[in-house]
Structure formats: structure tokens, C-alpha cells
Protein backbone atom coordinates (compact mmCIF):
# COMPACT_ATOMS: atom_id res chain seq x y z
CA UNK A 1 -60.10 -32.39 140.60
CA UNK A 2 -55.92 -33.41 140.16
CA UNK A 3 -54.64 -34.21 142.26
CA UNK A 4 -51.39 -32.72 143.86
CA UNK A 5 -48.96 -35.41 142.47
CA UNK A 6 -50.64 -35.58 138.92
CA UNK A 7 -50.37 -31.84 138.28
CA UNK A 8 -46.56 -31.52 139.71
CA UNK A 9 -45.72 -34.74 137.07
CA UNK A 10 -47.53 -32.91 134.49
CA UNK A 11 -45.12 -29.59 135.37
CA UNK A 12 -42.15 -31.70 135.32
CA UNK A 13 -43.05 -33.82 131.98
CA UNK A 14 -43.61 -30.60 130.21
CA UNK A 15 -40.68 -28.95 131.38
CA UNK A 16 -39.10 -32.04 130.12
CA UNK A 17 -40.99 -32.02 126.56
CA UNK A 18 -39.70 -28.51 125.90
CA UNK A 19 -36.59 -28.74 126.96
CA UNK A 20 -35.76 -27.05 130.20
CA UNK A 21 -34.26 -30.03 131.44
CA UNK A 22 -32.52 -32.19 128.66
CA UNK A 23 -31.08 -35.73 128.66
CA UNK A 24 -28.68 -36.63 130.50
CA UNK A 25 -29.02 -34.24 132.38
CA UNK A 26 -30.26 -33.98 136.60
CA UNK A 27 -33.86 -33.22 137.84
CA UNK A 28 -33.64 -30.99 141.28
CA UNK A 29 -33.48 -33.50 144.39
CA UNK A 30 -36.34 -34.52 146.39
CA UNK A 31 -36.08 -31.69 149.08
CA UNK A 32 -35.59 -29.43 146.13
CA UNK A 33 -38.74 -30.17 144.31
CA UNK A 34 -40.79 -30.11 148.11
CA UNK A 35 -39.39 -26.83 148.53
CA UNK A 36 -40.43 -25.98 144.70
CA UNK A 37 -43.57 -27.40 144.37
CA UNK A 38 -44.94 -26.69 148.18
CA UNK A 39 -45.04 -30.57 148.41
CA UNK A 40 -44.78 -33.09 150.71
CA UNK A 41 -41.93 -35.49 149.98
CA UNK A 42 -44.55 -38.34 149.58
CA UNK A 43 -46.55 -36.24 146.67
CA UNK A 44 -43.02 -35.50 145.19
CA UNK A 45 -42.36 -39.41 145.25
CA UNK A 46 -45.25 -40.28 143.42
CA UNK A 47 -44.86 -37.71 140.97
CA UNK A 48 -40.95 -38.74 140.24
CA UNK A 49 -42.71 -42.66 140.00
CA UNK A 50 -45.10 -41.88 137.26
CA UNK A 51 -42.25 -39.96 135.42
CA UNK A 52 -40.12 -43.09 135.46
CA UNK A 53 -43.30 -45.08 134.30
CA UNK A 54 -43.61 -43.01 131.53
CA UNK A 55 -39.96 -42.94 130.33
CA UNK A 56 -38.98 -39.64 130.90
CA UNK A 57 -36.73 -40.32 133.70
CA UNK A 58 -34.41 -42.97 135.12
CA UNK A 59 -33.82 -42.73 139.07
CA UNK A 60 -30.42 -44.15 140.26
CA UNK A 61 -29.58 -44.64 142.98
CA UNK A 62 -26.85 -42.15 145.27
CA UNK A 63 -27.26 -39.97 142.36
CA UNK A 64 -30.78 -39.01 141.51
CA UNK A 65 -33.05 -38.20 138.38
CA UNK A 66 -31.84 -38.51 135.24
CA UNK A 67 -33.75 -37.16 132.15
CA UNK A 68 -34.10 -39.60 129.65
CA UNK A 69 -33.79 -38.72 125.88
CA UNK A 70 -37.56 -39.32 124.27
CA UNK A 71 -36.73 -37.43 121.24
CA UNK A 72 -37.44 -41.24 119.59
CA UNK A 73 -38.73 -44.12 120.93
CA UNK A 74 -37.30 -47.53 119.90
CA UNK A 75 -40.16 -49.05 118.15
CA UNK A 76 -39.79 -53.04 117.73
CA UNK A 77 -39.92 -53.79 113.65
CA UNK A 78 -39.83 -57.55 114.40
CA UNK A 79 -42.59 -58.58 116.30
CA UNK A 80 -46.60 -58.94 116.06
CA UNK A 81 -47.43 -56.85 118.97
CA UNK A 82 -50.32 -54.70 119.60
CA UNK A 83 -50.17 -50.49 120.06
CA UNK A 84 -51.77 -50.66 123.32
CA UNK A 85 -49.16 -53.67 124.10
CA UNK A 86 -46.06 -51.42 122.92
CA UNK A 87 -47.31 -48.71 124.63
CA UNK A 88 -47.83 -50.30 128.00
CA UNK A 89 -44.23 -51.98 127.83
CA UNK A 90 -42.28 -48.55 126.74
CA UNK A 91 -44.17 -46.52 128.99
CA UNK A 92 -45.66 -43.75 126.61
CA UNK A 93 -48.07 -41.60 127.21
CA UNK A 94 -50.63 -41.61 124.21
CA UNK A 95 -53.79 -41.45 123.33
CA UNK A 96 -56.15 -43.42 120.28
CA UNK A 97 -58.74 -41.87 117.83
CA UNK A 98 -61.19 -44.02 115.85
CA UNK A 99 -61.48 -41.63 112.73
CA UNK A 100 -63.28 -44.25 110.23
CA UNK A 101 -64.59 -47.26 111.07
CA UNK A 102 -67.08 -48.66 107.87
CA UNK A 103 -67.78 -51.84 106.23
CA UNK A 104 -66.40 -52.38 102.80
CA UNK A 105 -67.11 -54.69 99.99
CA UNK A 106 -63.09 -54.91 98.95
CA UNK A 107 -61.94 -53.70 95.03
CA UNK A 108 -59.79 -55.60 93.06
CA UNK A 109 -56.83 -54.32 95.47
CA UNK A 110 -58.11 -55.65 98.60
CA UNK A 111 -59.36 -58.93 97.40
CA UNK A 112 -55.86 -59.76 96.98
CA UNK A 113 -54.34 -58.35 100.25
CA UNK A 114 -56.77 -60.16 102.38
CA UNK A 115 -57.71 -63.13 100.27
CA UNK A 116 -60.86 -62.19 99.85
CA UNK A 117 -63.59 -62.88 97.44
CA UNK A 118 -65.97 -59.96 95.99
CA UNK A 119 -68.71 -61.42 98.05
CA UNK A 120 -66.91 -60.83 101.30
CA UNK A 121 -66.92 -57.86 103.29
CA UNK A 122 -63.63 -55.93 104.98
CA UNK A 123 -63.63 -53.91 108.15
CA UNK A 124 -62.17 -50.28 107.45
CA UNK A 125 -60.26 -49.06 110.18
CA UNK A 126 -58.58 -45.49 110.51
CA UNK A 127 -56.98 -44.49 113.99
CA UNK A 128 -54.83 -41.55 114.64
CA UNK A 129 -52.17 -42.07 118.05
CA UNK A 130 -51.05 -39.11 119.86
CA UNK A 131 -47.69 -39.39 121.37
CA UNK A 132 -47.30 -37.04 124.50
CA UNK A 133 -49.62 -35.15 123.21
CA UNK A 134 -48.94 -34.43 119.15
CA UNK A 135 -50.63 -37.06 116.56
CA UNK A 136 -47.77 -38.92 115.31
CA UNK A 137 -49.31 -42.11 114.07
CA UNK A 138 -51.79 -42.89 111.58
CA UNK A 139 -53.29 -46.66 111.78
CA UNK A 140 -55.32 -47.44 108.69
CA UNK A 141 -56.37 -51.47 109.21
CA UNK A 142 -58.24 -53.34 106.56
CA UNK A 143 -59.51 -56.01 108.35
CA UNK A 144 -61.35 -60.10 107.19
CA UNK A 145 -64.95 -59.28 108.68
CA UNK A 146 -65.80 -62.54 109.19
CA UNK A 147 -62.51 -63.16 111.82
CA UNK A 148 -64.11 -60.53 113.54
CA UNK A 149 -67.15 -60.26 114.51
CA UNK A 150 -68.70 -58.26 117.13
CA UNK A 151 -65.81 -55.75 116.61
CA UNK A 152 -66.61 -51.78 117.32
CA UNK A 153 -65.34 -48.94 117.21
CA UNK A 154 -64.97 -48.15 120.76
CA UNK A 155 -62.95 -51.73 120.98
CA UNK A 156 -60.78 -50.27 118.07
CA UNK A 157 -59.82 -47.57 120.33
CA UNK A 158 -58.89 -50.17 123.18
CA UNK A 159 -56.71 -52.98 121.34
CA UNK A 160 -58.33 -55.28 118.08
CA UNK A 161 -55.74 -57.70 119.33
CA UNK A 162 -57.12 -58.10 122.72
CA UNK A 163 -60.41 -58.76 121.30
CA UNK A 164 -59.55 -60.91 118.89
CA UNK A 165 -57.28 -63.56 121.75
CA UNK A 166 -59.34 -62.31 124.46
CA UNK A 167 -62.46 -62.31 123.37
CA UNK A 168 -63.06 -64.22 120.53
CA UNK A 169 -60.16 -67.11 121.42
CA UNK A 170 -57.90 -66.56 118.05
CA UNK A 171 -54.42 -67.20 118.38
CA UNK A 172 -52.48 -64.20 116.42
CA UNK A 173 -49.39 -66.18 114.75
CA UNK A 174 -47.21 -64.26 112.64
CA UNK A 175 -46.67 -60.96 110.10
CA UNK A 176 -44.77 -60.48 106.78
CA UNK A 177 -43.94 -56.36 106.89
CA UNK A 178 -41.97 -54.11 104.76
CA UNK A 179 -40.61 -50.49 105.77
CA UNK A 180 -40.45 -47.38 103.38
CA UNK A 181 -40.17 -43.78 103.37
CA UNK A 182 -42.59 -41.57 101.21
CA UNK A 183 -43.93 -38.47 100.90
CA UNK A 184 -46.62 -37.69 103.35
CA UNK A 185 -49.99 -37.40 101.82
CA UNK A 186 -53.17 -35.46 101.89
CA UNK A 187 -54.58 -37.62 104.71
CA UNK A 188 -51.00 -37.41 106.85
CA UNK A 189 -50.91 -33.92 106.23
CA UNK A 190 -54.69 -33.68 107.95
CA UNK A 191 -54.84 -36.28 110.35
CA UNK A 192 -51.03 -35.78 112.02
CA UNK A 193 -48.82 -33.12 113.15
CA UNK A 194 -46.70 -32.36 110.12
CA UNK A 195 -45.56 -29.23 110.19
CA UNK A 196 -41.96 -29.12 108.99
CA UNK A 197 -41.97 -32.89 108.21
CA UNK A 198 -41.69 -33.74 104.40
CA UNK A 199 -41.62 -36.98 104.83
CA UNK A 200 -43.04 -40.23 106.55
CA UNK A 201 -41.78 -43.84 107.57
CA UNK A 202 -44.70 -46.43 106.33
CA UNK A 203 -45.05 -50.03 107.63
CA UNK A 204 -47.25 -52.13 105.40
CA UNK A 205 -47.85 -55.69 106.48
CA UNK A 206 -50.31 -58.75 106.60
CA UNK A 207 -51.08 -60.59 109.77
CA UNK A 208 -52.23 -63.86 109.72
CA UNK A 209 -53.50 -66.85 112.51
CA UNK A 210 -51.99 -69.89 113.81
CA UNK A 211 -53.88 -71.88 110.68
CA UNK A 212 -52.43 -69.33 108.50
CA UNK A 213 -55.36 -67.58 107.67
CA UNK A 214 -54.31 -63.89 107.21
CA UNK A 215 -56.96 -61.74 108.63
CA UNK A 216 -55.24 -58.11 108.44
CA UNK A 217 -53.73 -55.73 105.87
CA UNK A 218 -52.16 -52.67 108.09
CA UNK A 219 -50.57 -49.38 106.51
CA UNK A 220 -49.40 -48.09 110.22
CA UNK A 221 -47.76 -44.21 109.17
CA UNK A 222 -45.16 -42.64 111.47
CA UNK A 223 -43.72 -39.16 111.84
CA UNK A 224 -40.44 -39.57 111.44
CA UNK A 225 -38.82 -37.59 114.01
CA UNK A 226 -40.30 -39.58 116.91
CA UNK A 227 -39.79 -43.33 116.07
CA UNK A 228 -36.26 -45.45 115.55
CA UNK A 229 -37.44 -49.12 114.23
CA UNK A 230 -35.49 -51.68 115.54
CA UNK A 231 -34.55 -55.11 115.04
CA UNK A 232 -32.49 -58.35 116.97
CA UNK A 233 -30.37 -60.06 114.46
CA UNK A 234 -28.55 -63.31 115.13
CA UNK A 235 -25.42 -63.81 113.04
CA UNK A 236 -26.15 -67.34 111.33
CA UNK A 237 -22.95 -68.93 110.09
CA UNK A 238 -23.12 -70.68 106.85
């Protein structure tokens, strides 16, 4: 059963989500939400606390709640971090699907993405990420087999990058990525919440370990209404 707190965040965050209360803007005080929700100002507390986890609000203080604007997440375009990782450090409430998860003998295509010879298998990996609820990401990860052994699908689900440092002792090094917009296609259109989207922001890039071996080719596939990418610059004088 929910508890009292989890179902009044879950009233708030979709209130939130579909615009009742909009950014910038104030949540109801404390004693207004008790009075509200038939609360106790503890179970209002913890509700308010798990919104601010999440992102969705800001609490300041002599002032109150302030609704944050999660119309798009900043989305790091710089640095070799992990979903789960990104997730967990901007607070966002989503949920992984393994849709494919096969062993490959690579074509002519992935032999040279991965470095691979035809004798060598791949590890096919498809996952879809919901985003507060709507499937906004599309993962498809071609993966060196023999980096990972042991690998499964329900690990896929957790984080392939905690396995690999976690369990397996790799040290994940460095990516070389590139960022376009295309048309979505037939997969996009089945696996993720398109509807009124003609378009979709791709991130192609290979991975590689402290000895330089790459070990992934990744085709990660955004909706782009949800994501800005980001980047630090330095200004470097000649």
C-alpha cells in the first residue's frame, strides 16, 4: 500500500507535469497543503523533500516552494557518464526497458566501429528510458563481448557501467561523440513517444578503456523537446 507522503508527492508532481502550477511560480505553504491534503505537517515535509529530490521544486528559505522549469533537462554532452549516474545526480524520475539484448557476429559496419574481427562476437543492446513517465530515450549499445562477460539483460537495465568498474574491475577512460539532428525513424516512431515530434537529437559515440581499447559503439536517441546538451568551455588563448 502508498503510503500517505508518496501519493500526496505523486498529486503534487502531476499537478506540476501538467501545468497547474508552472515555473517560477509558488507551491501552497506547508499549513496550506496539511489543510489540503488532510496531512500532518511531517507527511507534507516528506512529500515537499522527494519533490526537491526529483527536481521539480526548489525550497528557499523565508519564501517557500518554487516550481522548477523541467520542460528540459540539461544533459552533460562532455562527459563519459552512465544513465543511471546522470539520473541519480539530476534527480529524474525514470525508468529503463531492455527491448533487445542478442549476440551478434558484427557486418562489415561493425567490425570497424568496434575493432572487431569477423570471428568476434558483439553484444546488441536496445533500451528505451522513460522520463517522468513518457519514453523519451532510445539506447541502442553495440557492445566488444569479450570486455564483457557475464553481462545480462537484467544488469543492462541497472547500469553496464557499474558492471563493467564494479564488477569486472575495468577502468572506463574516455569517449569521442558527435551530435546530429535527423528524422526520427521507424524504430523511434515505435519505441518512444513521438507524437507531434518530427524530429530527433542523435548522439553517436565510441567509448574506450584506460589502455585504449574501445569496447562500445552507442547511438543514444533523444526526443527533442525534453533534453538541452550542454557543454563547459575554457577560452584557451593562443
Amino acid at each position: 500500500m502508498k503510503s500517505k507522503f508518496q501519493w500526496v508527492y505523486e498529486e503534487l508532481a502531476n499537478q506540476i507535469q501538467t501545468g497547474k502550477w508552472k515555473p517560477e511560480e509558488l507551491l501552497p505553504s506547508e499549513l496550506e497543503l496539511v489543510k489540503t491534503y488532510d496531512a500532518s505537517r511531517e507527511t507534507i515535509r516528506k512529500a515537499l523533500k522527494l519533490l526537491s529530490e526529483r527536481g521539480y521544486i526548489q525550497k528557499i528559505q523565508g519564501k517557500g516552494s518554487v516550481v522548477l522549469d523541467r520542460a528540459k533537462i540539461d544533459f552533460p554532452f562532455s562527459g563519459v557518464s552512465s544513465f543511471k549516474e546522470l539520473s541519480e545526480r539530476m534527480s529524474m524520475d525514470v525508468e529503463t526497458t531492455v527491448v533487445a539484448f542478442d549476440e551478434v557476429i558484427p557486418d562489415l559496419d561493425l567490425q570497424d566501429k568496434l575493432q572487431l574481427t569477423s570471428e568476434q562476437k558483439a553484444l546488441r543492446i536496445t533500451r528505451v528510458r522513460k522520463v517522468d513517465g513518457e519514453r523519451v530515450i532510445l539506447d541502442k549499445d553495440d557492445l566488444v563481448h569479450s570486455v564483457v562477460p557475464g553481462l545480462t539483460a537484467k544488469m543492462s537495465e541497472n547500469s553496464i557501467y557499474e558492471y563493467i568498474e564494479g564488477t569486472l574491475g575495468l577502468v572506463i577512460s574516455f569517449a569521442k561523440k558527435e551530435i546530429v539532428v535527423e528524422e526520427p525513424t521507424e524504430e523511434d516512431l515505435e519505441l518512444l513517444d513521438m507524437e507531434g515530434f518530427q524530429n530527433i537529437v542523435v548522439v553517436r559515440g565510441r567509448t574506450y578503456l584506460d589502455d585504449a581499447r574501445i569496447f562500445q559503439y552507442t547511438e543514444s536517441r533523444h526526443r527533442p523537446d525534453k533534453f538541452r546538451f550542454v557543454n563547459f568551455a575554457r577560452r584557451e588563448k593562443l
